[in-house]
Protein backbone atom coordinates (compact mmCIF):
# COMPACT_ATOMS: atom_id res chain seq x y z
CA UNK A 1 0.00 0.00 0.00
CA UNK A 2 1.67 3.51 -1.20
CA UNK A 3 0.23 5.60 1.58
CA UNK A 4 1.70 2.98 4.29
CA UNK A 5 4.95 3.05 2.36
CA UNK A 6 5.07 7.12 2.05
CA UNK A 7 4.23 7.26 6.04
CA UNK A 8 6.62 4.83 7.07
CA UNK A 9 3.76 2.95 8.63
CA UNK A 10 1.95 -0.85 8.60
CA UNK A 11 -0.33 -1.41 6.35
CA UNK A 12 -2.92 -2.48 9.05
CA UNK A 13 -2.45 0.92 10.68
CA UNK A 14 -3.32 3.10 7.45
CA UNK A 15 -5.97 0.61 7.58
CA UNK A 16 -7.37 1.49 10.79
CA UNK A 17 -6.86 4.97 10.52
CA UNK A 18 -9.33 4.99 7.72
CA UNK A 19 -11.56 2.42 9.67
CA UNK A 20 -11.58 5.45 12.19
CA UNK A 21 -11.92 8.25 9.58
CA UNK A 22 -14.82 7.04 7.75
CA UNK A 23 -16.31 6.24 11.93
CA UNK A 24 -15.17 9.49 13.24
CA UNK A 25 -14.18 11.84 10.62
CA UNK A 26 -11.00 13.99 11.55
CA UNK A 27 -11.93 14.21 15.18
CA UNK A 28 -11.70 10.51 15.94
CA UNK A 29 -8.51 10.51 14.67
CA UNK A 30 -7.31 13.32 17.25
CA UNK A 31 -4.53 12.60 19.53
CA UNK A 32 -6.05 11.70 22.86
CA UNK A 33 -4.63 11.99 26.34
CA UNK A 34 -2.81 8.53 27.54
CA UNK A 35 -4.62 6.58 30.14
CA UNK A 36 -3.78 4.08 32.64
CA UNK A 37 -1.07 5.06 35.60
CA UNK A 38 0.52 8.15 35.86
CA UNK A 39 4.27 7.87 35.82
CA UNK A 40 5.83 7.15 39.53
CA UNK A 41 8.74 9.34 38.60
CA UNK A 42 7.95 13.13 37.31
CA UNK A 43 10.19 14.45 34.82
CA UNK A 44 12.83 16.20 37.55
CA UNK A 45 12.70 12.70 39.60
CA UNK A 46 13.87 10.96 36.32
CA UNK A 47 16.20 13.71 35.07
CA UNK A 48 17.98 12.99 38.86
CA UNK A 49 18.37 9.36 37.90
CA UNK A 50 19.83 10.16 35.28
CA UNK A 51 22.60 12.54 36.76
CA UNK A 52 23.03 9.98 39.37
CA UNK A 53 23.61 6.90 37.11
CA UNK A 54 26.22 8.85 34.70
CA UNK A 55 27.97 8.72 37.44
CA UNK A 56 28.63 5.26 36.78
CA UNK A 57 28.05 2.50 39.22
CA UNK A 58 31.30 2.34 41.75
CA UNK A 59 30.21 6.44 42.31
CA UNK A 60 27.19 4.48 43.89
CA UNK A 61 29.43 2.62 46.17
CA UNK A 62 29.73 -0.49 43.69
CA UNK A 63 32.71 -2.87 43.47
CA UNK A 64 31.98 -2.76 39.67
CA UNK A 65 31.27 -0.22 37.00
CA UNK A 66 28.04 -2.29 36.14
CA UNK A 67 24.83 -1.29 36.28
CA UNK A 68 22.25 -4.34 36.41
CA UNK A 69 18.58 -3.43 36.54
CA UNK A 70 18.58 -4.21 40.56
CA UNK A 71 21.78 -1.69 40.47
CA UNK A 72 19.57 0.52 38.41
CA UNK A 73 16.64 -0.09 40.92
CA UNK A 74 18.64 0.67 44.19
CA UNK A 75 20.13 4.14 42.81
CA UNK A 76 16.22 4.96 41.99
CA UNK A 77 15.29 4.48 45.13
CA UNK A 78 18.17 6.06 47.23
CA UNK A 79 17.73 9.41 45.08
CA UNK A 80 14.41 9.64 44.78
CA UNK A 81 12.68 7.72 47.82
CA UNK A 82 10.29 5.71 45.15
CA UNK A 83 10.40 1.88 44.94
CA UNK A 84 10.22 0.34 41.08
CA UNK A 85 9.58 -2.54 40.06
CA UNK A 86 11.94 -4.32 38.02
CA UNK A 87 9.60 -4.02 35.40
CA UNK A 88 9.37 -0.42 36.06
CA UNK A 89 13.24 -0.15 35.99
């Protein structure tokens, strides 16, 4: 399908998006605001993790320059008080 092709897109979604046009008309395909769980970290939580694991991981106290996602986890937690998941990490 050229349109999928000329997007960059699958097939199945140009599909759907016309599935929704021809349902909705432009409004139905309108961005719409992401649902389910808010984020446990807000953007100046995440931008600390960040500062904290460029640091590397023996600047975390350690014995190697690893990071492993309980690693990851631990420095998450000591800089911004919020317990992840693995999942979540």
């Amino acid at each position: 399908m050229e349109i999928a092709r000329m997007l960059g897109a699958s097939e199945e979604s140009v599909r759907r998006w016309k599935r929704v046009w021809e349902e909705g008309g432009a409004d139905g395909l309108r961005r719409r605001p992401a649902t389910g769980r808010p984020p446990k970290l807000d953007d100046a939580q995440v931008e600390q993790v960040r500062t904290a694991l460029e640091q590397g991981a023996q600047a975390h106290g350690f014995e190697a320059d690893l990071w492993t996602l309980e690693r990851v986890g631990l420095v998450v937690e000591r800089v911004t008080g919020v317990v992840l998941s693995r999942a979540s990490v």
